[in-house]
N, C-alpha and C. Protein backbone atom coordinates (compact mmCIF):
# COMPACT_ATOMS: atom_id res chain seq x y z
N UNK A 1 99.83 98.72 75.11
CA UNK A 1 100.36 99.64 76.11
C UNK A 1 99.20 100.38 76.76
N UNK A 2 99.41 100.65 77.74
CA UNK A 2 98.18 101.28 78.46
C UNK A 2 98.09 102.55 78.12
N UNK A 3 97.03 103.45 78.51
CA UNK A 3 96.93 104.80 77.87
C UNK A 3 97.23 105.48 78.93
N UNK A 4 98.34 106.64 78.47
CA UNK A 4 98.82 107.08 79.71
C UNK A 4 98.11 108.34 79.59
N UNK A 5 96.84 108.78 78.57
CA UNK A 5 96.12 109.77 78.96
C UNK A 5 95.04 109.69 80.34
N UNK A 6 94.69 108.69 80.40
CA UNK A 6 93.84 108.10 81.14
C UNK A 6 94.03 106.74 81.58
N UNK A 7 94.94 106.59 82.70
CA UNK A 7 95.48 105.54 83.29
C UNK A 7 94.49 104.72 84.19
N UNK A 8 93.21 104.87 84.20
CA UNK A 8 92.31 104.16 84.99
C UNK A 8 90.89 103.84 84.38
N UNK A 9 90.28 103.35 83.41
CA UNK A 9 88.96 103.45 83.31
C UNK A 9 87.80 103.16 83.96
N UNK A 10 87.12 104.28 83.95
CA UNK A 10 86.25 103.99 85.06
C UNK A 10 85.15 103.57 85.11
N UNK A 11 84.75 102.92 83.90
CA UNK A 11 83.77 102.42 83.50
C UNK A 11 83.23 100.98 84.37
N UNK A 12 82.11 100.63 84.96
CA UNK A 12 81.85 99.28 85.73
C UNK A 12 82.29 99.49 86.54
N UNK A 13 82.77 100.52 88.12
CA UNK A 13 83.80 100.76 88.52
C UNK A 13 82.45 101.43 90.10
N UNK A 14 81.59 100.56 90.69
CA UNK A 14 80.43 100.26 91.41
C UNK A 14 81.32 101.41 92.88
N UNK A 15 81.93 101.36 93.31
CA UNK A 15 82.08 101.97 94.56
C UNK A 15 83.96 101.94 94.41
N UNK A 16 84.36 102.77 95.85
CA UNK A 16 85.46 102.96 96.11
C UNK A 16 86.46 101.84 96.21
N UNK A 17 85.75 100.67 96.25
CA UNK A 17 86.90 99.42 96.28
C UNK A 17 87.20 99.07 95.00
N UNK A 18 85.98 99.19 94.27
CA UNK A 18 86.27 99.09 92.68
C UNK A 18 87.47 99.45 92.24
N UNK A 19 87.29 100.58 92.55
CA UNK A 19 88.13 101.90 92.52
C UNK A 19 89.57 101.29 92.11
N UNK A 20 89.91 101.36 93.72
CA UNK A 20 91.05 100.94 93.57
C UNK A 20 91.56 99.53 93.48
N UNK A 21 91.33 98.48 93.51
CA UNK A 21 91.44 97.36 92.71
C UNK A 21 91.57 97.78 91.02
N UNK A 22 90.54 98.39 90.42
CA UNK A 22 90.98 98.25 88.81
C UNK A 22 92.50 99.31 88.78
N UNK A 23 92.74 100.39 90.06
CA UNK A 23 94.01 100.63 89.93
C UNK A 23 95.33 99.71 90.34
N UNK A 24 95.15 99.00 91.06
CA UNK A 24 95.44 98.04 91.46
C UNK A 24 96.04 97.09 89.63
N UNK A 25 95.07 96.87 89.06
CA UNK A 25 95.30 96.04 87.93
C UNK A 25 95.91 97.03 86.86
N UNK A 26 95.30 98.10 86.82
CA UNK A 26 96.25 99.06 85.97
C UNK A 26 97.68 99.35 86.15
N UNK A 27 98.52 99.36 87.83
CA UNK A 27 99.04 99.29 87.90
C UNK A 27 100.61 98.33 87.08
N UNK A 28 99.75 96.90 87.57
CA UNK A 28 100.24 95.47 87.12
C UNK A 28 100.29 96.04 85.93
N UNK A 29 99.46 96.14 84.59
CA UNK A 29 99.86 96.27 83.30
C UNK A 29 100.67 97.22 82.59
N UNK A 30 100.70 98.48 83.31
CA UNK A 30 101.72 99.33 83.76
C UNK A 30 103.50 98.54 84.03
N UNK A 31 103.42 97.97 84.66
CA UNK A 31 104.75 97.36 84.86
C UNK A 31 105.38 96.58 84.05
N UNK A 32 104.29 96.14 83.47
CA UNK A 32 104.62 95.11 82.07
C UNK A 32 104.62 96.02 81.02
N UNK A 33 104.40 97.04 80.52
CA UNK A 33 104.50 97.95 79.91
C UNK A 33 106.04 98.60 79.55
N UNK A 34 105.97 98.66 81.09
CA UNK A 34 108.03 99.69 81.49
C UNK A 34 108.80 98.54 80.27
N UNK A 35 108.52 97.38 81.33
CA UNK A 35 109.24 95.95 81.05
C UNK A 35 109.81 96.14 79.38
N UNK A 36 108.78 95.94 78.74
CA UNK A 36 108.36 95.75 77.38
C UNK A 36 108.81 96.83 76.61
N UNK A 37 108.81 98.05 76.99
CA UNK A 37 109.17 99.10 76.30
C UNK A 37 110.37 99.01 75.01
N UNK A 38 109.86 99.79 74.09
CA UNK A 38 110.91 99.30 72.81
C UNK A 38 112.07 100.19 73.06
N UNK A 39 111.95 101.37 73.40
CA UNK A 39 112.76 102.54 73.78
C UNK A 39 112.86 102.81 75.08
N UNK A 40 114.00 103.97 74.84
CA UNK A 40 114.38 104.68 76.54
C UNK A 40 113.02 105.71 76.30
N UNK A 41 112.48 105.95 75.23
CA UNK A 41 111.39 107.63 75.70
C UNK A 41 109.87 106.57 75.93
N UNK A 42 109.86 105.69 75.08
CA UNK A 42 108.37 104.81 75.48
C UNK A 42 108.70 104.49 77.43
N UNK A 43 109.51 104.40 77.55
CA UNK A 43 109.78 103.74 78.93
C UNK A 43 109.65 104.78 79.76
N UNK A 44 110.41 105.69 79.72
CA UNK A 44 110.19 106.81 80.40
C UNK A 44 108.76 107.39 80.86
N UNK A 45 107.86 107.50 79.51
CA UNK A 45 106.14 107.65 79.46
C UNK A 45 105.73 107.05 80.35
N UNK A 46 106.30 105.59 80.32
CA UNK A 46 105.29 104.82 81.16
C UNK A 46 105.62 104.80 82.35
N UNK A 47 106.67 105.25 82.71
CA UNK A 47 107.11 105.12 83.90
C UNK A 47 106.68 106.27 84.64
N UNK A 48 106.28 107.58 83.64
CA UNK A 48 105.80 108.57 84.57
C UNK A 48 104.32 108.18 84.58
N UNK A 49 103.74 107.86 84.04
CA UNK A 49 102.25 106.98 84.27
C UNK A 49 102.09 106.49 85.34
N UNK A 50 102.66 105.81 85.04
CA UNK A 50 103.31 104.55 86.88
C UNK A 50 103.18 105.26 88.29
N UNK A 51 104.10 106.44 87.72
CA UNK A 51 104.54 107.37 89.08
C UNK A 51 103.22 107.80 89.62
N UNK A 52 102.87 108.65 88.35
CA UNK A 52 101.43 109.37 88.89
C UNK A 52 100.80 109.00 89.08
N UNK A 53 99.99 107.30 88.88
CA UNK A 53 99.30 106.73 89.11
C UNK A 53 99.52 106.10 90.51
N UNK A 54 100.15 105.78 90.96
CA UNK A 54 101.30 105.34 92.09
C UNK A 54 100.59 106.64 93.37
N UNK A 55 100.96 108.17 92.57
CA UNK A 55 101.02 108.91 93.52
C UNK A 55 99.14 109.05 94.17
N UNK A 56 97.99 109.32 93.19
CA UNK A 56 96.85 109.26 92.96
C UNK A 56 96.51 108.05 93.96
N UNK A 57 97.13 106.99 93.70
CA UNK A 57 96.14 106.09 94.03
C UNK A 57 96.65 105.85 95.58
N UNK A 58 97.81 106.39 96.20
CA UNK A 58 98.23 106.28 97.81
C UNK A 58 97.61 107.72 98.03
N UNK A 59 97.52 108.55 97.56
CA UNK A 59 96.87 109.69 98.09
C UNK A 59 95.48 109.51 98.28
N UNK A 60 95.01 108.71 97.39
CA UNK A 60 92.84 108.23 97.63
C UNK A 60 93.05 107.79 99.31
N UNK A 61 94.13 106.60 98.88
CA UNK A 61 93.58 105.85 99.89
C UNK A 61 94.16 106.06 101.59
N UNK A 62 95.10 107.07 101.62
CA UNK A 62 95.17 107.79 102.61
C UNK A 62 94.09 108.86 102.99
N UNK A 63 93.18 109.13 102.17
CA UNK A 63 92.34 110.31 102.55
C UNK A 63 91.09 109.56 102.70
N UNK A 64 91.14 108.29 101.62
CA UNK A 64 89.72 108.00 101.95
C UNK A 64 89.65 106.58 102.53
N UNK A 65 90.14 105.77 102.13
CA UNK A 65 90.27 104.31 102.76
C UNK A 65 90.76 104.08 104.16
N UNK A 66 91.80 104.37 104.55
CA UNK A 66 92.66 104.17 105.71
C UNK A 66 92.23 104.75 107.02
N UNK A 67 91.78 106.10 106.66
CA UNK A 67 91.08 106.90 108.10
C UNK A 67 89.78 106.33 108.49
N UNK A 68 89.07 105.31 107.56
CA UNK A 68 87.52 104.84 107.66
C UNK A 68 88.06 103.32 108.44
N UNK A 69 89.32 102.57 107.40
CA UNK A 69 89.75 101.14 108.35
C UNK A 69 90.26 101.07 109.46
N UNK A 70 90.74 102.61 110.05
CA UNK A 70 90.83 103.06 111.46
C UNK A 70 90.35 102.62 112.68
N UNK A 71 88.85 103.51 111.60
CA UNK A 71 87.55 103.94 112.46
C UNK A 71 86.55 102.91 112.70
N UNK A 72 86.43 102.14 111.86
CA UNK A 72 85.49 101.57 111.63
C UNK A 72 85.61 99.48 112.09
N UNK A 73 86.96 99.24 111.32
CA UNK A 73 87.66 97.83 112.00
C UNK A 73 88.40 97.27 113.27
N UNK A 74 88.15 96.44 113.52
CA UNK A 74 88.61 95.85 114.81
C UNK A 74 90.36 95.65 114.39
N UNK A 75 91.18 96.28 114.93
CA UNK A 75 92.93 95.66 114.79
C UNK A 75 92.90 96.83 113.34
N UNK A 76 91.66 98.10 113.26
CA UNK A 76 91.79 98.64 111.48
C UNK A 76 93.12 99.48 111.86
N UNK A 77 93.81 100.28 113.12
CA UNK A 77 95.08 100.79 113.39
C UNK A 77 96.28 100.32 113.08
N UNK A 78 96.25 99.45 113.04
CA UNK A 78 97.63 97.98 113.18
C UNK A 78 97.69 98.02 111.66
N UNK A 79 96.60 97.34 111.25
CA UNK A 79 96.82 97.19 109.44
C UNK A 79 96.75 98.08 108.74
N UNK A 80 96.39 99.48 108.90
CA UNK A 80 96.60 100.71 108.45
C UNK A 80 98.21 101.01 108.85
N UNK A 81 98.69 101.08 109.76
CA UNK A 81 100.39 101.13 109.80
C UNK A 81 101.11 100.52 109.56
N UNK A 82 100.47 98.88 109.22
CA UNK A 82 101.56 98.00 108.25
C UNK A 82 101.13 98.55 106.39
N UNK A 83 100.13 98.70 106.27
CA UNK A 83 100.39 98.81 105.04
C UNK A 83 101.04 100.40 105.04
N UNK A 84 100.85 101.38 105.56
CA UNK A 84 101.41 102.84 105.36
C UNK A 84 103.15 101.93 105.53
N UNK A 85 103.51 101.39 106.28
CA UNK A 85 105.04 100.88 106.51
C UNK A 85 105.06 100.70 104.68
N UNK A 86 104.74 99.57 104.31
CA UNK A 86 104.93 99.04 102.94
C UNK A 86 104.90 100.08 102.35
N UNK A 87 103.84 101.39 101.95
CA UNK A 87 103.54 102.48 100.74
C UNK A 87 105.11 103.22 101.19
N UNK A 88 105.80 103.80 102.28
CA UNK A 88 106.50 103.98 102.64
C UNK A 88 107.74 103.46 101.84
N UNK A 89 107.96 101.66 102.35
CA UNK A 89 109.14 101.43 102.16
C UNK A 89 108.80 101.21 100.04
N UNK A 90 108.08 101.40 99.11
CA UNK A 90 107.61 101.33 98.36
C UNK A 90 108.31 102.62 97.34
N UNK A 91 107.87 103.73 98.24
CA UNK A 91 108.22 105.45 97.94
C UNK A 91 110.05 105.16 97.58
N UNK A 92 110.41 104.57 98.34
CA UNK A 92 111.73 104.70 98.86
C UNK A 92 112.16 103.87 97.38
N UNK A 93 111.60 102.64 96.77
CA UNK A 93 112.05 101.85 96.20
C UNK A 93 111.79 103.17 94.79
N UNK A 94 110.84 103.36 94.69
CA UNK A 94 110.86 104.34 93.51
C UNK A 94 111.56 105.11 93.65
N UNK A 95 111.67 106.35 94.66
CA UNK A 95 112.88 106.86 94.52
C UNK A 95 114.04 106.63 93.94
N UNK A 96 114.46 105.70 94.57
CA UNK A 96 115.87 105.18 94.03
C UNK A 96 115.76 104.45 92.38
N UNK A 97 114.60 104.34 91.72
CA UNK A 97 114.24 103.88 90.64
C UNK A 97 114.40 105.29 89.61
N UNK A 98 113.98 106.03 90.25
CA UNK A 98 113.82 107.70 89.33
C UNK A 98 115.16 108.23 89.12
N UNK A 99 116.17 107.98 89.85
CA UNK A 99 117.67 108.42 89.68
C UNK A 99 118.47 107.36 88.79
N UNK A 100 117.73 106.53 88.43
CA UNK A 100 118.47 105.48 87.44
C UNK A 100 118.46 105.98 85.86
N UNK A 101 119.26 105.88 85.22
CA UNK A 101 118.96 105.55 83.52
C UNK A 101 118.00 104.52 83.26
N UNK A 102 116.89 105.20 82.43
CA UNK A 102 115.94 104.22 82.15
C UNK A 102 116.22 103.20 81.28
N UNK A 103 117.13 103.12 80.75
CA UNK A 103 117.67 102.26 79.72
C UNK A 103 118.93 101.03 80.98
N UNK A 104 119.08 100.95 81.74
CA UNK A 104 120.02 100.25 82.54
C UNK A 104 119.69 99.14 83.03
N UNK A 105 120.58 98.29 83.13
CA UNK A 105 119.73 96.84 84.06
C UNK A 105 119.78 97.14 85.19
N UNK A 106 120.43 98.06 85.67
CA UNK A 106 119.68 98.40 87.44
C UNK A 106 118.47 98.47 87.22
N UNK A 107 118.35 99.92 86.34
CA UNK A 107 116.80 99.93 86.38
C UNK A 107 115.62 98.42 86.05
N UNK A 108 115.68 97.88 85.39
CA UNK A 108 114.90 96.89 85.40
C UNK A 108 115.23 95.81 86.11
N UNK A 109 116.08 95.51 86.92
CA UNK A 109 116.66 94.99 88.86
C UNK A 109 115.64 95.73 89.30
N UNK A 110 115.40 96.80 89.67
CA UNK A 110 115.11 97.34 90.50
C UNK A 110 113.24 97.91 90.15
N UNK A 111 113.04 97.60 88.92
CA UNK A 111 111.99 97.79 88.54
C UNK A 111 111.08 96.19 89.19
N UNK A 112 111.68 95.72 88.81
CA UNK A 112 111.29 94.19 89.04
C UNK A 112 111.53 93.92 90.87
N UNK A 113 111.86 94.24 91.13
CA UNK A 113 111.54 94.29 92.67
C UNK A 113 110.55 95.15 93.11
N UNK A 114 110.58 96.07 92.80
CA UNK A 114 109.08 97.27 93.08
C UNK A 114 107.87 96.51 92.37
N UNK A 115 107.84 95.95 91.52
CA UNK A 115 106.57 95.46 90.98
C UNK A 115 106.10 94.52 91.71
N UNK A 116 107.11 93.38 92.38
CA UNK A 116 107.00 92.24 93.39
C UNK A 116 106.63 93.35 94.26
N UNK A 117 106.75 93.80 95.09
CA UNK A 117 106.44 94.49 96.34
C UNK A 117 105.60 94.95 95.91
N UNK A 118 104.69 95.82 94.96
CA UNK A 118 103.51 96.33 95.28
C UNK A 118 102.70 95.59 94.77
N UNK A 119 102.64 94.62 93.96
CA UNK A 119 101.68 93.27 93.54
C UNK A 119 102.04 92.68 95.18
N UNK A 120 102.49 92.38 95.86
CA UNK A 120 101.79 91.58 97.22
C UNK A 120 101.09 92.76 98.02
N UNK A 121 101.68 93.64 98.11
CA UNK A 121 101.30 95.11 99.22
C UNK A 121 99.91 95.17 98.72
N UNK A 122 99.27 95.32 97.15
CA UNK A 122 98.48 96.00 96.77
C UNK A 122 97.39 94.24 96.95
N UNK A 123 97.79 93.14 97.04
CA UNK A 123 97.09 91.54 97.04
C UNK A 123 96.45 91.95 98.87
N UNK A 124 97.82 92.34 99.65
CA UNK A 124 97.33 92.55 101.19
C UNK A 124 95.95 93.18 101.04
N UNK A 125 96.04 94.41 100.29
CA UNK A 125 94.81 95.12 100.43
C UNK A 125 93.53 94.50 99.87
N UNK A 126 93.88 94.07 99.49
CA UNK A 126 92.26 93.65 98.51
C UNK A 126 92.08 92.03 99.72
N UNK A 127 93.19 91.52 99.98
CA UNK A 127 92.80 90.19 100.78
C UNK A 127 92.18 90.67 102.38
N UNK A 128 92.79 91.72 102.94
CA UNK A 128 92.44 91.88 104.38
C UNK A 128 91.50 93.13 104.54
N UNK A 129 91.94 94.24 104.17
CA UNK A 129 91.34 95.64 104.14
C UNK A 129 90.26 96.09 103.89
N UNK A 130 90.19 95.57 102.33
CA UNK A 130 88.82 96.18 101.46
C UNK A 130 88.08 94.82 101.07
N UNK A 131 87.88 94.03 102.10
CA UNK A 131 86.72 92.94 102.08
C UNK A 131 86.02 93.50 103.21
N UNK A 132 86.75 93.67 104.49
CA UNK A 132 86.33 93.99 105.60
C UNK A 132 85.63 95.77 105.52
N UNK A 133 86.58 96.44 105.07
CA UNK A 133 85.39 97.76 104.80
C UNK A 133 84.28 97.28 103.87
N UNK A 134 84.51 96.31 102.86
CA UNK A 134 83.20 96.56 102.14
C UNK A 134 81.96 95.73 102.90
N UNK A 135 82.14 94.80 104.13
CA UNK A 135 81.27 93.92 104.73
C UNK A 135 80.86 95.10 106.12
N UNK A 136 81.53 95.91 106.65
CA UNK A 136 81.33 97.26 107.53
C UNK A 136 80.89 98.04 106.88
N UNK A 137 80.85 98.66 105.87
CA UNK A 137 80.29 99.97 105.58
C UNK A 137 78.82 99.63 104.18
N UNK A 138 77.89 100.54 104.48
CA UNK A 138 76.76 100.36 103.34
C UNK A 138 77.87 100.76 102.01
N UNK A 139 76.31 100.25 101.36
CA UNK A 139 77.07 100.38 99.58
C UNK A 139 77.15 101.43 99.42
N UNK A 140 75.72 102.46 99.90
CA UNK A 140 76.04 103.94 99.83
C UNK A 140 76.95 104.39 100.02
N UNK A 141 77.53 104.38 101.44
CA UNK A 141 78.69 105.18 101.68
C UNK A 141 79.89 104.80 100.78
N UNK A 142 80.23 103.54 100.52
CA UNK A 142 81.47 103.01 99.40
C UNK A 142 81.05 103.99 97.93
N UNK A 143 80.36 104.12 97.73
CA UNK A 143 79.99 104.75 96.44
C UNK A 143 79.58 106.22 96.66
N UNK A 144 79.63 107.13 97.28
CA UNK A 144 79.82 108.33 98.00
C UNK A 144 81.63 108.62 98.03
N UNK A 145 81.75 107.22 98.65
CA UNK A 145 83.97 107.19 98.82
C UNK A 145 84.20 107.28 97.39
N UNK A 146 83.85 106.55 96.44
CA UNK A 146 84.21 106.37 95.13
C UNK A 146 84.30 107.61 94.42
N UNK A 147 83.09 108.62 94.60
CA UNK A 147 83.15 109.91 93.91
C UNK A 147 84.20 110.82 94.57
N UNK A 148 84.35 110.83 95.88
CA UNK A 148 85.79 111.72 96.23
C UNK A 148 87.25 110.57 95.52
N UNK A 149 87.36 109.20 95.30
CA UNK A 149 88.24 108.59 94.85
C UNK A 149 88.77 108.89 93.49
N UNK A 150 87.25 109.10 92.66
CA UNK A 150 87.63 109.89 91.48
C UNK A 150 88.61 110.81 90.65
N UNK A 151 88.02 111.77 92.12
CA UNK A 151 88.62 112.98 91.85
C UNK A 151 90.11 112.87 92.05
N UNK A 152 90.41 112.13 93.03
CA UNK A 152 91.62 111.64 93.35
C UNK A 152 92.67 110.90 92.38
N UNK A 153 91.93 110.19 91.57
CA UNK A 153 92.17 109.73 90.21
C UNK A 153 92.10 110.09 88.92
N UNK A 154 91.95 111.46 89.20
CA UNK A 154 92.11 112.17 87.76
C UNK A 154 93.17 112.98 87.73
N UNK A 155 94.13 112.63 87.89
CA UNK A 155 95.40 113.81 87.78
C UNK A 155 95.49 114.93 86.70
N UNK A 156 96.49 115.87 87.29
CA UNK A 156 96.68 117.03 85.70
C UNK A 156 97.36 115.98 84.79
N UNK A 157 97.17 116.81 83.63
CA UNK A 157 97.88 115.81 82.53
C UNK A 157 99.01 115.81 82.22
N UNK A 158 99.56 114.70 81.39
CA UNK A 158 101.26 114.77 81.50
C UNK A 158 101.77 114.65 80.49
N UNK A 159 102.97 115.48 79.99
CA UNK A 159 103.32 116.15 79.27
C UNK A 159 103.21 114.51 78.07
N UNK A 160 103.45 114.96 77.06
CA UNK A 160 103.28 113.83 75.76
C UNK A 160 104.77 113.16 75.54
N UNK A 161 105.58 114.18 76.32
CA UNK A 161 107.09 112.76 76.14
C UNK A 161 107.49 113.96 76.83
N UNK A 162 107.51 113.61 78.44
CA UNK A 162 108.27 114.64 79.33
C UNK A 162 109.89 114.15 79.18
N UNK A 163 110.40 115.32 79.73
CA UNK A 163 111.82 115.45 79.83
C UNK A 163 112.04 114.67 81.17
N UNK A 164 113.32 114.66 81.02
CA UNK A 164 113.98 114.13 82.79
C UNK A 164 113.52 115.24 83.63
N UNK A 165 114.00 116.70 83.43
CA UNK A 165 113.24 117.74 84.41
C UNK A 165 112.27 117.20 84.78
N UNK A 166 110.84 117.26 83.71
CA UNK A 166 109.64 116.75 83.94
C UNK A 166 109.29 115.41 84.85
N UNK A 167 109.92 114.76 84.29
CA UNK A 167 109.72 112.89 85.46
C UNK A 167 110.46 113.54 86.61
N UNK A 168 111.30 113.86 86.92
CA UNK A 168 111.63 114.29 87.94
C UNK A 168 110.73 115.45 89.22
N UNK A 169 109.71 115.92 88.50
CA UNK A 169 109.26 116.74 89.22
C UNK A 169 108.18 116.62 90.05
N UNK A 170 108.05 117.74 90.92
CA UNK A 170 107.18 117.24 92.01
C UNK A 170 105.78 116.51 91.59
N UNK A 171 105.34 115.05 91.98
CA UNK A 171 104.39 114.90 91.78
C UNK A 171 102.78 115.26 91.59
N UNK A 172 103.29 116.66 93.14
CA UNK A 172 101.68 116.90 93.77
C UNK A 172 101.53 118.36 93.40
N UNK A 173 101.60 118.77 92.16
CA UNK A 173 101.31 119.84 91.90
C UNK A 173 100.00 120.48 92.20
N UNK A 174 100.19 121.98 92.23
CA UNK A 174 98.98 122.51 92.35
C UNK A 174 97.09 121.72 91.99
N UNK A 175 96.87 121.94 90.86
CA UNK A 175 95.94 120.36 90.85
C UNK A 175 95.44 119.55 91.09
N UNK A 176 96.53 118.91 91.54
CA UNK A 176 96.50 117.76 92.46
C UNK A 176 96.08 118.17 94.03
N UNK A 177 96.77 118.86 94.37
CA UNK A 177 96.36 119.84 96.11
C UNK A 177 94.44 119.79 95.90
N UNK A 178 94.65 120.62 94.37
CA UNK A 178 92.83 121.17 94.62
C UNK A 178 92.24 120.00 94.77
N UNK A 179 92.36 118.62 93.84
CA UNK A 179 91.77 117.46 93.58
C UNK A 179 91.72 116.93 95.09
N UNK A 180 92.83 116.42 96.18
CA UNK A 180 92.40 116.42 97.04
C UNK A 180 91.62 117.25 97.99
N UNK A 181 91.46 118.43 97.83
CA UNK A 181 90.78 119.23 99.10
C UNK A 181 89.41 118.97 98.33
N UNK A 182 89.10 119.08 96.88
CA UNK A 182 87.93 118.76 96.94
C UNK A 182 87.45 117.10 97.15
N UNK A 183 88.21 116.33 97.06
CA UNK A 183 88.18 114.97 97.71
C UNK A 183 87.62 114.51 99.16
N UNK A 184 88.65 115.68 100.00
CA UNK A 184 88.36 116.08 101.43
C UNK A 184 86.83 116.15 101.56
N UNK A 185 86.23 117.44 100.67
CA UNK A 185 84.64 117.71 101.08
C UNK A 185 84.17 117.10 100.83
N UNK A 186 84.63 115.82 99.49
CA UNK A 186 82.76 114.91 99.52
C UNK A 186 82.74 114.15 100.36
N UNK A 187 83.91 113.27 100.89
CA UNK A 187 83.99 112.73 102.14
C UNK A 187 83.70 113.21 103.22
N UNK A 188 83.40 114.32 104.01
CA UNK A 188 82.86 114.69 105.01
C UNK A 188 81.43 115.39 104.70
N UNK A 189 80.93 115.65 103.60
CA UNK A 189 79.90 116.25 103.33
C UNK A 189 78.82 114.75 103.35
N UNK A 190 77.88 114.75 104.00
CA UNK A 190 76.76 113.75 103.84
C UNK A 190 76.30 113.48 102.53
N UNK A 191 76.25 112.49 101.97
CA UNK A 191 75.90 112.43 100.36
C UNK A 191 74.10 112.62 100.46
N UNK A 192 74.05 113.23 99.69
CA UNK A 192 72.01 113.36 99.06
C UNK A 192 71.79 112.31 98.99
N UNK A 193 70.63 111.79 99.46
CA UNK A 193 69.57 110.40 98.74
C UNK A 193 68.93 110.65 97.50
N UNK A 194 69.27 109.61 96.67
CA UNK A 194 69.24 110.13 95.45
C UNK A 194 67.53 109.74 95.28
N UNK A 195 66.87 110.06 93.92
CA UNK A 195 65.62 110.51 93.70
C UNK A 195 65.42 109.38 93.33
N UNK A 196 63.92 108.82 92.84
CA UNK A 196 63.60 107.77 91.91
C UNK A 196 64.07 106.00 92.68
């Protein structure tokens, strides 16, 4: 089962595409996780893992990926609003996943369709998106993105067997706000050349 203290390791993890690709794969094992679950409270865990990880990793890449494939790629407008369409119609599928009994075969219907949709959504990205930023932008700057991605990827922590209140609640807590605004500054702040 994956560790839902630390849902991403960041170890070997070279720049911002890294990044999110190994979330990308954390994700996937995440889903097989829900799947697998022996219980309704193991399932639940993982499913708020999922969430928050889910929420972290569309929040990076709205702040840091998407405004650069904008700026920076030829047609980067177009494929930035098809994939925001997908994270979108994605939100929607979880939603309607979070009002289920975790123990139900809706829920795992409907789990199993969200996993298909963001295993291709999250294949789009790594096949069209983040080849092309990583062949446009220096390594520096990808690894400058990576340290605001970080931060983006470290969420507050979550409770050790939350309640339904708890899974239910707002994702973007306070925390999370700070984690992005300081996300915000390393991305616009010029990174130092490093020494040596």
């Amino acid at each position: 089962m994956a560790n839902p203290s630390n849902p991403v390791e960041l170890a070997g993890v070279d720049d911002v595409i890294g990044l999110l690709v190994r979330q990308h794969e954390q994700m996937r094992l995440l889903f097989t996780d829900i799947a697998a679950a022996v219980d309704s409270v193991e399932r639940e865990v993982t499913f708020f893992t999922l969430r928050r990880l889910l929420a972290v990793h569309e929040a990076a890449e709205a702040q840091i990926i998407h405004p650069r494939a904008r700026i920076e790629l030829d047609g980067g407008s177009a494929m930035v609003d098809a994939r925001l369409r997908e994270e979108h119609d994605a939100g929607v599928q979880l939603t309607q996943l979070e009002s289920l009994d975790h123990g139900s075969a809706e829920f795992e219907e409907k789990l199993i369709l969200l996993s298909g949709y963001l295993i291709a959504h999250n294949a789009r990205e790594e096949e069209e998106e983040f080849p092309r930023l990583r062949d446009e932008l220096e390594p520096r700057q990808l690894q400058a993105m990576r340290r605001a991605g970080e931060l983006a990827a470290t969420p507050a922590p979550a409770p050790a067997r939350p309640t339904m209140a708890s899974v239910g609640a707002n994702l973007f807590p306070g925390p999370f706000a700070d984690m992005l605004e300081r996300a915000r500054d390393l991305i616009s702040e010029p990174s130092e050349p490093s020494e040596g």
